[in-house]
N, C-alpha and C. Protein backbone atom coordinates (compact mmCIF):
# COMPACT_ATOMS: atom_id res chain seq x y z
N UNK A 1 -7.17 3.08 42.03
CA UNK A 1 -8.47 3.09 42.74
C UNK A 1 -8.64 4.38 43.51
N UNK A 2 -9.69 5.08 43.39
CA UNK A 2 -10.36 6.01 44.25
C UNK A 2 -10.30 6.14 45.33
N UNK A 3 -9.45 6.74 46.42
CA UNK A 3 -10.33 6.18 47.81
C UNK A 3 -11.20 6.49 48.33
N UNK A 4 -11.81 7.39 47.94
CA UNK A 4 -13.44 7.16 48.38
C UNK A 4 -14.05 6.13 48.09
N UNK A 5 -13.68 4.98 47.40
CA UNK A 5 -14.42 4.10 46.92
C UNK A 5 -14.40 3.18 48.10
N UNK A 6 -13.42 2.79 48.55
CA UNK A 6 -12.89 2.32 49.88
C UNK A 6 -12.60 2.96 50.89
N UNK A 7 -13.16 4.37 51.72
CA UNK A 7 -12.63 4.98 52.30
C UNK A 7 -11.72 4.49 53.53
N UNK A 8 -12.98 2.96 53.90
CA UNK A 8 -12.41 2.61 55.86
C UNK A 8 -11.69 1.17 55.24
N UNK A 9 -10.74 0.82 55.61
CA UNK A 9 -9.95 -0.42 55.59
C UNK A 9 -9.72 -0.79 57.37
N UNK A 10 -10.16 -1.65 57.45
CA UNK A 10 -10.08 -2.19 59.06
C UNK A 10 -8.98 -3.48 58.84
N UNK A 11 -8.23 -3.53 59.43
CA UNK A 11 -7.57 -4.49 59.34
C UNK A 11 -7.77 -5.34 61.23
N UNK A 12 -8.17 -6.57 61.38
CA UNK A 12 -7.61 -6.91 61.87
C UNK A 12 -6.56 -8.35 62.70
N UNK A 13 -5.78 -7.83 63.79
CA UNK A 13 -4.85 -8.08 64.11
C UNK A 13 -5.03 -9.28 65.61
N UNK A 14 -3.99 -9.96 65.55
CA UNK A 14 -4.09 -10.82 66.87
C UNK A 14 -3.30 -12.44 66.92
N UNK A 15 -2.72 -12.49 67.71
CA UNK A 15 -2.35 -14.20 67.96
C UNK A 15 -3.54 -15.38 67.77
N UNK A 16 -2.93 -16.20 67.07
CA UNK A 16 -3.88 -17.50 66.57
C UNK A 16 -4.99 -17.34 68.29
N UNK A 17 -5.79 -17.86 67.81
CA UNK A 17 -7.32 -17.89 68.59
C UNK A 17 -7.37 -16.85 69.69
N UNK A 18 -7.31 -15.69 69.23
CA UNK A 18 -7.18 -14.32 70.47
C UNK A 18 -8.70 -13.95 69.76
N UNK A 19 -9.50 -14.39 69.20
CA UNK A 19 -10.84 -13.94 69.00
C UNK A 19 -11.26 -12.85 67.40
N UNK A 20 -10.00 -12.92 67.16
CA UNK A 20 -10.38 -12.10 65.59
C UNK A 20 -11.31 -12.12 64.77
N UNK A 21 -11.45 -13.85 64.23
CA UNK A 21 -12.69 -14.51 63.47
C UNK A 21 -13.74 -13.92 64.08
N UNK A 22 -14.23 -14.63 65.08
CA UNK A 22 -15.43 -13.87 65.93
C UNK A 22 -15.54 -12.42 65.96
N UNK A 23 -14.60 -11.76 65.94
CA UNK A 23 -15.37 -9.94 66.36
C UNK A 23 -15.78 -10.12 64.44
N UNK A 24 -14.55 -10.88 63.61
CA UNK A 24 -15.25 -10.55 62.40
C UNK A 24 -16.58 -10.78 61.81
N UNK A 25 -16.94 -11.95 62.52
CA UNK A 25 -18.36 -12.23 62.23
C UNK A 25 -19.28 -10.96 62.98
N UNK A 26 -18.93 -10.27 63.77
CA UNK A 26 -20.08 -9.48 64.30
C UNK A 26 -19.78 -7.93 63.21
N UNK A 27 -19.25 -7.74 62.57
CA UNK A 27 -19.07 -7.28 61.76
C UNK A 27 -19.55 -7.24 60.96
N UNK A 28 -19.44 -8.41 60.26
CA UNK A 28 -20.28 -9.04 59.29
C UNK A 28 -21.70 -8.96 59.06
N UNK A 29 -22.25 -9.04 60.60
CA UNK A 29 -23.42 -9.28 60.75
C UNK A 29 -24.15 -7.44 60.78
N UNK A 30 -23.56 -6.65 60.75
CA UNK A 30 -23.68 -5.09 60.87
C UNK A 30 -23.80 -4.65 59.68
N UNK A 31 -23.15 -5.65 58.33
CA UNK A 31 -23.17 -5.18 57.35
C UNK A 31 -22.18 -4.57 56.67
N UNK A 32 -20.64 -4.77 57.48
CA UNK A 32 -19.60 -4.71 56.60
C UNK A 32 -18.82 -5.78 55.85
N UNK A 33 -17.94 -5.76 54.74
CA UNK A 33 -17.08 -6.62 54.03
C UNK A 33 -16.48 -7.22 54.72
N UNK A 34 -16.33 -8.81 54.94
CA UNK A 34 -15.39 -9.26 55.40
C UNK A 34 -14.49 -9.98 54.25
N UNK A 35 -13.05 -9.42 54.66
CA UNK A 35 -12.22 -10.71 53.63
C UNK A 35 -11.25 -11.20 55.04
N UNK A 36 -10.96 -12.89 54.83
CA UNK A 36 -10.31 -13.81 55.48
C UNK A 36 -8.93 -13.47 54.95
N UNK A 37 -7.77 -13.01 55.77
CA UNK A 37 -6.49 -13.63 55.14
C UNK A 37 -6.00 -15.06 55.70
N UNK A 38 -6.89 -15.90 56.20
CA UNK A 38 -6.92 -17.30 56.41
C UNK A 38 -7.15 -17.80 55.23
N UNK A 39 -8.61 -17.37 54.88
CA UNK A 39 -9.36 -18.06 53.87
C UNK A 39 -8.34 -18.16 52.72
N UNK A 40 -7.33 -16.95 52.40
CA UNK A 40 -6.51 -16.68 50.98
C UNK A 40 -5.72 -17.66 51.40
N UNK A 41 -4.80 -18.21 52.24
CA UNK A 41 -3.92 -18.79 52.74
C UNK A 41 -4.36 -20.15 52.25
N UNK A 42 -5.33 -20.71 52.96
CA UNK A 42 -5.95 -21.96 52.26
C UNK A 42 -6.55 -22.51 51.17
N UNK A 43 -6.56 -21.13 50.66
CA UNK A 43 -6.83 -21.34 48.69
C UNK A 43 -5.47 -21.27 48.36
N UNK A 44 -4.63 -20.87 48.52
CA UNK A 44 -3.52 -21.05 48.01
C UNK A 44 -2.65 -22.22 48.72
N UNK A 45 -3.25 -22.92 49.29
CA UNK A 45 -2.47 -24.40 50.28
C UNK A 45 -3.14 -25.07 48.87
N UNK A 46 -4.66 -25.38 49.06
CA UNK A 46 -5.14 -25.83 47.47
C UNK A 46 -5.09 -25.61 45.77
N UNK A 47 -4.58 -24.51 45.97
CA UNK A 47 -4.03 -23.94 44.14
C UNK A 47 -2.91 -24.88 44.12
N UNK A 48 -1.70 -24.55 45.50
CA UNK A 48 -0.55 -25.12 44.93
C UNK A 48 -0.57 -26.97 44.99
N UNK A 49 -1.60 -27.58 45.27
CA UNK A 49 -1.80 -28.90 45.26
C UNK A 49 -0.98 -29.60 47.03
N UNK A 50 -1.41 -28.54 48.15
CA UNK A 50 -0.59 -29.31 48.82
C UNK A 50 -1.24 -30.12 49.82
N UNK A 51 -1.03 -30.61 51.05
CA UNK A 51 -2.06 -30.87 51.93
C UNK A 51 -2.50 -29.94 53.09
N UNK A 52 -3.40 -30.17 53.26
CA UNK A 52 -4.87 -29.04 54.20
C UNK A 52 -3.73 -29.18 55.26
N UNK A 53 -3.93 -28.29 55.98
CA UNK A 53 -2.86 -28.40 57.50
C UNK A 53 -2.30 -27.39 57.88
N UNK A 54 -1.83 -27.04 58.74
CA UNK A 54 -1.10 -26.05 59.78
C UNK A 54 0.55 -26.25 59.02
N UNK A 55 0.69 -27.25 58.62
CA UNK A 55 1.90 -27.16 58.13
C UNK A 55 2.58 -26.19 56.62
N UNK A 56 1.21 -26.90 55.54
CA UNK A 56 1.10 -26.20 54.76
C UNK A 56 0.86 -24.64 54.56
N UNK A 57 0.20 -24.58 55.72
CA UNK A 57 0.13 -23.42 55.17
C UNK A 57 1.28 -22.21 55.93
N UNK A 58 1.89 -22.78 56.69
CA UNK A 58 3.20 -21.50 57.20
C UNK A 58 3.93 -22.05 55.83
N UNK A 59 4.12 -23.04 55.53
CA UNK A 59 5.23 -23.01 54.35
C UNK A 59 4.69 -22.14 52.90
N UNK A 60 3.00 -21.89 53.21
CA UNK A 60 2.71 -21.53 51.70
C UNK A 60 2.59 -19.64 52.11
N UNK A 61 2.86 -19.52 53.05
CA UNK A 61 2.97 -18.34 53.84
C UNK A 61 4.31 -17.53 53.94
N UNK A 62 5.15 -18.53 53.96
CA UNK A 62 6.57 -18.33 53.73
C UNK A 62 7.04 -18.04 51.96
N UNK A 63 6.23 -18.91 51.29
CA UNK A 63 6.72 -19.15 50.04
C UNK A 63 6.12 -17.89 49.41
N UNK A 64 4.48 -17.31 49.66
CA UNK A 64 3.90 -15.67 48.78
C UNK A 64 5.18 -14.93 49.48
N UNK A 65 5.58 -14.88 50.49
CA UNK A 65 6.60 -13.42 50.72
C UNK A 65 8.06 -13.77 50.32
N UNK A 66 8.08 -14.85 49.59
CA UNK A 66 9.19 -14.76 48.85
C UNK A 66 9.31 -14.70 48.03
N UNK A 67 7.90 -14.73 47.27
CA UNK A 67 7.52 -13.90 45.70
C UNK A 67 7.01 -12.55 45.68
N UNK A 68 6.15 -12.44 46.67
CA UNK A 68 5.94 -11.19 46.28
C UNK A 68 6.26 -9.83 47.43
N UNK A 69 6.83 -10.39 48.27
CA UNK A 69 7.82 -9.80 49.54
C UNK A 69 6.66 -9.90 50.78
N UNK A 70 7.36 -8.91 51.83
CA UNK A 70 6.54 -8.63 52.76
C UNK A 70 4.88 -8.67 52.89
N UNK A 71 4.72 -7.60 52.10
CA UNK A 71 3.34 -7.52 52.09
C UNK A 71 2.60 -7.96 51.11
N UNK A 72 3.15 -9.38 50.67
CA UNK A 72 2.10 -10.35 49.56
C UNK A 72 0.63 -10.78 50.07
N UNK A 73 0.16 -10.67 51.03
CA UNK A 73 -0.92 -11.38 51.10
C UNK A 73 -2.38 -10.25 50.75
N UNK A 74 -1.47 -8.72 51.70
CA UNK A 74 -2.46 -8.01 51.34
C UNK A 74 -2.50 -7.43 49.65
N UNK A 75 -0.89 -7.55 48.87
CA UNK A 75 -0.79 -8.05 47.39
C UNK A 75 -2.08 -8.77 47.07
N UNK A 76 -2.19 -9.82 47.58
CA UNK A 76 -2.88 -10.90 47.16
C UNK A 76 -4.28 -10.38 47.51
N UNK A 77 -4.96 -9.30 48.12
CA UNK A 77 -6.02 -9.75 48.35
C UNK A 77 -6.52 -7.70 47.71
N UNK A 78 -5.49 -7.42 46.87
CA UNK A 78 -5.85 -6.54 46.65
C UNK A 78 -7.01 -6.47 45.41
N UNK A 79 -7.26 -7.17 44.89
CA UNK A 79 -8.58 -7.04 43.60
C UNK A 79 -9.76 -7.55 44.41
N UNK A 80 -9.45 -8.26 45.57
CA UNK A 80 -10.99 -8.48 46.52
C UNK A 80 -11.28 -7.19 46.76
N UNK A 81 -10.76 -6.54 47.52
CA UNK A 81 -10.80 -5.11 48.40
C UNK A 81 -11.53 -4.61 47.29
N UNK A 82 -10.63 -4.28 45.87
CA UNK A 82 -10.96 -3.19 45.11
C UNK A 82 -12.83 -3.21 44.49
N UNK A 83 -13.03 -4.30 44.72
CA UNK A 83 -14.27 -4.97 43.96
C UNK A 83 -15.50 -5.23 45.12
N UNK A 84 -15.11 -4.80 46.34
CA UNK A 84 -16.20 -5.11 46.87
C UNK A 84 -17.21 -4.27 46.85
N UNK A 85 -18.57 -3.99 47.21
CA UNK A 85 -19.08 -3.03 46.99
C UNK A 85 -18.79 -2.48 49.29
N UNK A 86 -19.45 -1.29 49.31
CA UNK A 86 -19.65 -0.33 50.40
C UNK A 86 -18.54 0.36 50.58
N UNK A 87 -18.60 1.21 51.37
CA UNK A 87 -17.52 1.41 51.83
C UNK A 87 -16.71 1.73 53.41
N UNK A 88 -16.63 0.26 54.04
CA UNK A 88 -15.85 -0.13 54.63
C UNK A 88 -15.41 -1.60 54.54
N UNK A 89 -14.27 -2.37 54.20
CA UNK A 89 -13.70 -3.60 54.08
C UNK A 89 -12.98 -4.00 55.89
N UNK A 90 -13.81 -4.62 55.78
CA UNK A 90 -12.89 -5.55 57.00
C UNK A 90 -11.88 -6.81 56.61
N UNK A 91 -10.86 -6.84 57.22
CA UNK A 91 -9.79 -7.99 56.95
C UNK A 91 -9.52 -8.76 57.95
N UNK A 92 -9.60 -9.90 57.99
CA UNK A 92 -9.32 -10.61 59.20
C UNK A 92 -7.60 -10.90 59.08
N UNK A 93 -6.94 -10.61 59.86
CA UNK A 93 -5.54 -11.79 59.80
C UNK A 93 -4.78 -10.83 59.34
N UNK A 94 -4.43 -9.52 59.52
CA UNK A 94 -3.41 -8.56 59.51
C UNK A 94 -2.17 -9.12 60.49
N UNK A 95 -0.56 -9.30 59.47
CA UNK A 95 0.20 -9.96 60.11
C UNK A 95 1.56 -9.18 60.01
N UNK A 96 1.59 -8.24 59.28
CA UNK A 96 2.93 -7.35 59.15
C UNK A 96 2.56 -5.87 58.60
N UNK A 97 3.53 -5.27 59.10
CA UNK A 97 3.94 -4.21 59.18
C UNK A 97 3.71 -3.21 57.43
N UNK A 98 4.13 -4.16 56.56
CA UNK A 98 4.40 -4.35 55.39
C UNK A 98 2.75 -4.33 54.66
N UNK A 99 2.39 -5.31 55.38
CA UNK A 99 0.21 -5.42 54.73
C UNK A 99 -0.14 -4.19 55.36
N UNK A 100 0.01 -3.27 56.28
CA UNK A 100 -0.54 -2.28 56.65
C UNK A 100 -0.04 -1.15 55.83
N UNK A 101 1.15 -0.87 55.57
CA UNK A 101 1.42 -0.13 54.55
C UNK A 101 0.92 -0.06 53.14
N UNK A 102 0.59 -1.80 52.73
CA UNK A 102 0.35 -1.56 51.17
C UNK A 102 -1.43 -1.34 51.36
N UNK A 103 -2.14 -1.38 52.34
CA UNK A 103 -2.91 -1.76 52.23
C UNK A 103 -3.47 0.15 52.59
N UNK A 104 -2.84 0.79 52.68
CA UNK A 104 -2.65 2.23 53.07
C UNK A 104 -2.53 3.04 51.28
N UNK A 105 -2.31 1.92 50.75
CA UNK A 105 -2.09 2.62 48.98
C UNK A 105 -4.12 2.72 48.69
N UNK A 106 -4.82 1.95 49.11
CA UNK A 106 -5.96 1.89 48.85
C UNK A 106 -6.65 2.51 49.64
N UNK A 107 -6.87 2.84 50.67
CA UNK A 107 -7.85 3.78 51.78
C UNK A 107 -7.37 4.32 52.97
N UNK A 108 -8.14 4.47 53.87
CA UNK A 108 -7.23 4.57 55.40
C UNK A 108 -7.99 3.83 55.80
N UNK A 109 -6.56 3.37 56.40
CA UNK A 109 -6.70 2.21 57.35
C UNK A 109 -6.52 2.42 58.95
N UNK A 110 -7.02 1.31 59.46
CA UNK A 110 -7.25 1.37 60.63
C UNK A 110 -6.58 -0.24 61.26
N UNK A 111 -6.31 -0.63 62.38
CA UNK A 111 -5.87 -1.44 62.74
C UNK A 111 -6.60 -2.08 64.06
N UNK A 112 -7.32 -2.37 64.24
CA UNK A 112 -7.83 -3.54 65.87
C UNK A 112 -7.60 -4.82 66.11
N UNK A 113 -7.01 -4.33 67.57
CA UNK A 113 -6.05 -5.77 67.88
C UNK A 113 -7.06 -6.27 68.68
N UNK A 114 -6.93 -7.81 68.81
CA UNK A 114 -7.55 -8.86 69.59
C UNK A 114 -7.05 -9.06 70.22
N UNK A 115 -6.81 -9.10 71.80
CA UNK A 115 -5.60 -9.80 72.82
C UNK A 115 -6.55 -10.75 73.69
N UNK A 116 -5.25 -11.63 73.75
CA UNK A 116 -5.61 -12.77 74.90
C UNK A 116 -4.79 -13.47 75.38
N UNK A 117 -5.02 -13.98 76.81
CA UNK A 117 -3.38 -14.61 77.05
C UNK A 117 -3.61 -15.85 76.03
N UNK A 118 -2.22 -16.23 76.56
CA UNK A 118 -1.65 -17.96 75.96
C UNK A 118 -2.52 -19.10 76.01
N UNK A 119 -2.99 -19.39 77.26
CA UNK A 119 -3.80 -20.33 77.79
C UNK A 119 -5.18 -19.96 77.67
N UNK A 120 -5.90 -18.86 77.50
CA UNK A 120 -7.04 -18.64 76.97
C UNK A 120 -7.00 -18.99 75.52
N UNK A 121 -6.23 -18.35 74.56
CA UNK A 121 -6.34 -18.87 73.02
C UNK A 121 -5.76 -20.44 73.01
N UNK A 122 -5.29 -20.81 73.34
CA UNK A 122 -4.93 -22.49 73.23
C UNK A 122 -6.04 -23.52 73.77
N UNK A 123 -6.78 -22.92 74.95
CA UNK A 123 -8.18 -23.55 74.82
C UNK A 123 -9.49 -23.33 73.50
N UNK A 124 -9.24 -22.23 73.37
CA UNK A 124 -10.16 -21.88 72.23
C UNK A 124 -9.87 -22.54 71.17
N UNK A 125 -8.75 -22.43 70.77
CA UNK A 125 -7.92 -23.14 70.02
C UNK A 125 -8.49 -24.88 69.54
N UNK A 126 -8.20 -25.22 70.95
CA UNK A 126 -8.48 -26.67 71.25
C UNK A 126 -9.96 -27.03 70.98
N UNK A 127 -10.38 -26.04 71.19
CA UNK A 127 -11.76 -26.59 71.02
C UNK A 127 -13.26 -26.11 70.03
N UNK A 128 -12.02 -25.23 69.31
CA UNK A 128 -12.63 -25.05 67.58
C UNK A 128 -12.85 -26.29 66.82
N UNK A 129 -12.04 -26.85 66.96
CA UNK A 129 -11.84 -28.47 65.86
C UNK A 129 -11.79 -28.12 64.73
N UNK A 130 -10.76 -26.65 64.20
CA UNK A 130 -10.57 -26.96 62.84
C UNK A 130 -9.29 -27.53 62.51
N UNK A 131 -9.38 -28.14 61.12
CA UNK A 131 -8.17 -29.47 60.92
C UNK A 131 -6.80 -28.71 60.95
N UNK A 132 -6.60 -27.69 61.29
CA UNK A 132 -5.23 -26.42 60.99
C UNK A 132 -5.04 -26.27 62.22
N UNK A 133 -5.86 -26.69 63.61
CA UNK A 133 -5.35 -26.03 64.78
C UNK A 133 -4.38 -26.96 65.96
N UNK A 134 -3.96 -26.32 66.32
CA UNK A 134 -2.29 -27.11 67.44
C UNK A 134 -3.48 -27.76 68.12
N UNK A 135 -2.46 -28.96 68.33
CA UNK A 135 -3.50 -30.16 69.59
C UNK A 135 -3.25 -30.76 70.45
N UNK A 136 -1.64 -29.89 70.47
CA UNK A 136 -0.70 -29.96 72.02
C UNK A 136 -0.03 -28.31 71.85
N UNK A 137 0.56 -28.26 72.88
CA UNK A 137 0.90 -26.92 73.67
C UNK A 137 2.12 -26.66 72.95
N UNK A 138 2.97 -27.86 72.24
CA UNK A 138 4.28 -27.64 71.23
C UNK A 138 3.52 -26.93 70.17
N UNK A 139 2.61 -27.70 69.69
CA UNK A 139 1.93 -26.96 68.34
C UNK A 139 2.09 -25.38 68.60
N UNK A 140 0.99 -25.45 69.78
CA UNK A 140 0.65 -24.21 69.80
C UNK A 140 1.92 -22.73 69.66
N UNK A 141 3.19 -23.45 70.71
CA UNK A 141 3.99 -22.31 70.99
C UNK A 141 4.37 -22.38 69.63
N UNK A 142 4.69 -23.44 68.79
CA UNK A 142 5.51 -23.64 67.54
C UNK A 142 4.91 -22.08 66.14
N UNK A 143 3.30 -22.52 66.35
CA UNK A 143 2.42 -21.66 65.60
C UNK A 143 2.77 -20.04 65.86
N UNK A 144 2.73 -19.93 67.46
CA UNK A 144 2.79 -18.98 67.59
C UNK A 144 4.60 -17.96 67.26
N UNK A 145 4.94 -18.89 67.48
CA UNK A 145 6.61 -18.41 66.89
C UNK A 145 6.78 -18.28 65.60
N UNK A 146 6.00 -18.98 64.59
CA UNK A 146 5.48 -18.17 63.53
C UNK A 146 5.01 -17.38 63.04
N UNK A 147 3.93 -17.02 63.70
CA UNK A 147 3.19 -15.53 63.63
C UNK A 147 3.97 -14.61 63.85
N UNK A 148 4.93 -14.67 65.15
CA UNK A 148 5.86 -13.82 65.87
C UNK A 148 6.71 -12.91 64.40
N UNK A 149 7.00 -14.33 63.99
CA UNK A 149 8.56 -13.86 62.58
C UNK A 149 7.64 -13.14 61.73
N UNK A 150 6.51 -13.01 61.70
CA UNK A 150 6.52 -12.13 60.95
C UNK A 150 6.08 -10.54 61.03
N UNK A 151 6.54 -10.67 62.45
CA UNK A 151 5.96 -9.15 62.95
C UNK A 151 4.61 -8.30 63.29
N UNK A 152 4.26 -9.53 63.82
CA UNK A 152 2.41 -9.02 63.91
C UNK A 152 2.63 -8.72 65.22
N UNK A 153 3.82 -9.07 66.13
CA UNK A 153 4.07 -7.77 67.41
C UNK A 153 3.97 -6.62 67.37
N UNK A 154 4.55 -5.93 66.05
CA UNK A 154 4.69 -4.85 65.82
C UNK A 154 3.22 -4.60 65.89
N UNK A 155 2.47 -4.80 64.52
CA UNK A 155 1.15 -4.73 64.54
C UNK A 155 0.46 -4.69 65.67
N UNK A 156 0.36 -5.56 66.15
CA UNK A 156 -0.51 -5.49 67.46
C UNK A 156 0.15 -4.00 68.26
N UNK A 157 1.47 -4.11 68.26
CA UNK A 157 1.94 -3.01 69.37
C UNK A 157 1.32 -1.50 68.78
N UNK A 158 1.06 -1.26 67.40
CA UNK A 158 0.79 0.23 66.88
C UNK A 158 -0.74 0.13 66.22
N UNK A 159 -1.75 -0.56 67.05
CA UNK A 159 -2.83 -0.29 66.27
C UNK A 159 -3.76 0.33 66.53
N UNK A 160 -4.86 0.69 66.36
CA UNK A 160 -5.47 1.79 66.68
C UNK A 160 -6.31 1.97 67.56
N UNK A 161 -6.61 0.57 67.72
CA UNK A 161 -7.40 0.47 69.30
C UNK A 161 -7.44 -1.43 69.66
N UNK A 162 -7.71 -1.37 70.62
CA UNK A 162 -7.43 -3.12 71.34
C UNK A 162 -8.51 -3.35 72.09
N UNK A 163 -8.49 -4.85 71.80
CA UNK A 163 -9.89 -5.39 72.75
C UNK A 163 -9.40 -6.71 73.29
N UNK A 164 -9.67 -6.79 74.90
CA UNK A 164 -8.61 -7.73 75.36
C UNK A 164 -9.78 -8.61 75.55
N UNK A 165 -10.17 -9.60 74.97
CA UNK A 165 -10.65 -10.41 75.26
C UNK A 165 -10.04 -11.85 76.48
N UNK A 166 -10.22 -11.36 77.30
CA UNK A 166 -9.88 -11.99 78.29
C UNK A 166 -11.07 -12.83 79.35
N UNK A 167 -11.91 -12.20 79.64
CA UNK A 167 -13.36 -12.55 80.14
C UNK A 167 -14.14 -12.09 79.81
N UNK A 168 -14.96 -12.23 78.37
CA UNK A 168 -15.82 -11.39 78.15
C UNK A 168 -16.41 -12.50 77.62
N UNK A 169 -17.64 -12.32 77.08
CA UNK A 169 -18.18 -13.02 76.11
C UNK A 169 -18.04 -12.98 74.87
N UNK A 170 -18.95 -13.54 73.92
CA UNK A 170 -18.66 -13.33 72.47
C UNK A 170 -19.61 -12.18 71.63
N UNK A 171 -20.65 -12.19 72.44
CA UNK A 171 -21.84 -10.60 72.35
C UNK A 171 -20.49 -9.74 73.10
N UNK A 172 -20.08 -9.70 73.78
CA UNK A 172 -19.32 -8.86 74.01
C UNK A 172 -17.61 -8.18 73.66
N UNK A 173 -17.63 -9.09 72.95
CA UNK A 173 -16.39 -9.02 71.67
C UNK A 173 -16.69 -8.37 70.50
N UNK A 174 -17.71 -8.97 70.48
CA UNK A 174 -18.76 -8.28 69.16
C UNK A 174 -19.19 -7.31 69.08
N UNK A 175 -19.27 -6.39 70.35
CA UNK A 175 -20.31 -4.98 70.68
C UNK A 175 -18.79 -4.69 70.68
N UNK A 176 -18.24 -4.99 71.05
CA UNK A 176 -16.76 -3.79 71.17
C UNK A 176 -16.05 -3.58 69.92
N UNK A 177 -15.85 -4.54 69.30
CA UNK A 177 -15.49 -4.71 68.02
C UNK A 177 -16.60 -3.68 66.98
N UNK A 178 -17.77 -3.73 67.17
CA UNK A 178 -18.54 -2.94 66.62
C UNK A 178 -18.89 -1.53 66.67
N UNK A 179 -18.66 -1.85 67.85
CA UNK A 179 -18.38 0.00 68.08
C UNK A 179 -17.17 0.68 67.88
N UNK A 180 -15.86 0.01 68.17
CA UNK A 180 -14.78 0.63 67.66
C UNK A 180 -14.89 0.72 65.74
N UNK A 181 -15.55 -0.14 65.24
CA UNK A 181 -15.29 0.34 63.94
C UNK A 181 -16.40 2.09 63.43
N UNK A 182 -17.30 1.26 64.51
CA UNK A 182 -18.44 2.49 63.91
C UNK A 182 -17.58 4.07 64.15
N UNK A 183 -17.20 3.57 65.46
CA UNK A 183 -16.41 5.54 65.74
C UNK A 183 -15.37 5.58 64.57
N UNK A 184 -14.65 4.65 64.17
CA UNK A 184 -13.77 5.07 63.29
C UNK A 184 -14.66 5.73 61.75
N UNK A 185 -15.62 4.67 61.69
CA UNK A 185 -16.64 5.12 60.69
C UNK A 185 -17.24 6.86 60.62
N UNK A 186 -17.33 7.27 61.06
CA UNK A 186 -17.90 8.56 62.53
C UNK A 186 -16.77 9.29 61.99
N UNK A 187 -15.69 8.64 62.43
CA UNK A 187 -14.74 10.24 62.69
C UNK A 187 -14.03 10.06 61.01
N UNK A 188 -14.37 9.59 60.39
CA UNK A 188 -13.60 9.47 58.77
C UNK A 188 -14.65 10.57 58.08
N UNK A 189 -15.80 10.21 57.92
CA UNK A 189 -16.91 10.94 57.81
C UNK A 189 -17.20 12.12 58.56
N UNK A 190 -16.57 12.65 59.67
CA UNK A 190 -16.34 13.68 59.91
C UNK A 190 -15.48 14.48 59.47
N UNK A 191 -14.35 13.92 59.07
CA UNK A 191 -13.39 14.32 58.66
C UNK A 191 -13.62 14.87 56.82
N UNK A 192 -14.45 13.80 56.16
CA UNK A 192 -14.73 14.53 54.89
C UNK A 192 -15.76 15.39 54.76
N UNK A 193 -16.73 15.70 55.90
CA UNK A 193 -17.62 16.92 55.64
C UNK A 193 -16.90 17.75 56.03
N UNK A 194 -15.92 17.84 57.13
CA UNK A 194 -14.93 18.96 57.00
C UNK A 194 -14.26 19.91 56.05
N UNK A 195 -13.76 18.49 55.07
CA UNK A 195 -13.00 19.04 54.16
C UNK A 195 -13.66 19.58 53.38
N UNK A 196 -15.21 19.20 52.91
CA UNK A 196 -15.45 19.85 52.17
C UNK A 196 -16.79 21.16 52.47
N UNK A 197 -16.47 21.30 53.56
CA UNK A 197 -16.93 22.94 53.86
C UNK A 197 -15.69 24.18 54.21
N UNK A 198 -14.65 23.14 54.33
CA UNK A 198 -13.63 24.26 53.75
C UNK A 198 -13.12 24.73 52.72
């Protein structure tokens, strides 16, 4: 693949209900690609015939990176990317070290983290009501010690810019989220009229 075809790859990053989904929808709504690495997760809880759940799917999460290693999911979501039309792809659910690299074979990428404490995402959490989310505080730490193993600390710790959603709103998750992609948008595109007046 070209990368101009894909120039901006946004990946992003964050602990279960730190606000990711949401900045992705405002994204969305601007007119860039969104792909879910939730959404892949739960088509593949349903390919492999198992049941809908939080359970299933760390085990079906566990089971792609033991076929196709580390960075199977962004593996997995590489013929979405290649096929979308524009060019910038947003990803929700960047979780290793490994998806940022392969996902670096196709464009440049970029990384934005979502932060939030514990007790802010475990209310949010609580009160999404989707059938996958913790509905005691074991769940929750349990979930989150999952995410942990697979190094989305790292991620979060090296990404390219952060939005702490801590007291803000959701227009205001959204405007930040939106503007950090646009400057990245900005300075990529600066960067190729550069190159090519030199």
């Amino acid at each position: 693949m070209d990368r101009n075809d894909v120039p901006l790859i946004v990946g992003i990053t964050g602990m279960p209900g730190a606000g990711k989904t949401t900045a992705a929808g405002y994204l969305s709504k601007v007119g860039y690609g969104i792909i879910s690495m939730g959404d892949v997760i739960r088509e593949e809880v349903r390919r492999r015939g198992l049941k809908p759940g939080l359970e299933s799917q760390l085990r079906v999460m566990e089971l792609v990176r033991k076929e196709h290693g580390p960075a199977a999911l962004a593996v997995l979501l590489e013929s979405k990317i290649t096929s979308m039309d524009g060019h910038v792809v947003v990803i929700d659910g960047i979780r290793s070290p490994e998806e940022v690299a392969h996902l670096g074979r196709l464009g440049s990428v970029r990384i934005l983290a979502i932060h939030a404490s514990p007790a802010r995402r475990f209310e949010y959490l609580r009160g999404r009501g989707r059938h996958d989310d913790p509905h005691t505080w074991e769940e929750f730490r349990s979930r989150d010690s999952a995410e942990l193993s697979l190094r989305i600390g790292e991620v979060i710790a090296l990404a390219d810019g952060m939005i702490v959603n801590e007291r803000t709103t959701k227009d205001e998750l959204g405007r930040s989220a939106v503007d950090a992609v646009r400057s990245w948008v900005n300075e990529l595109e600066g960067s190729v009229r550069a190159g090519h007046q030199s």
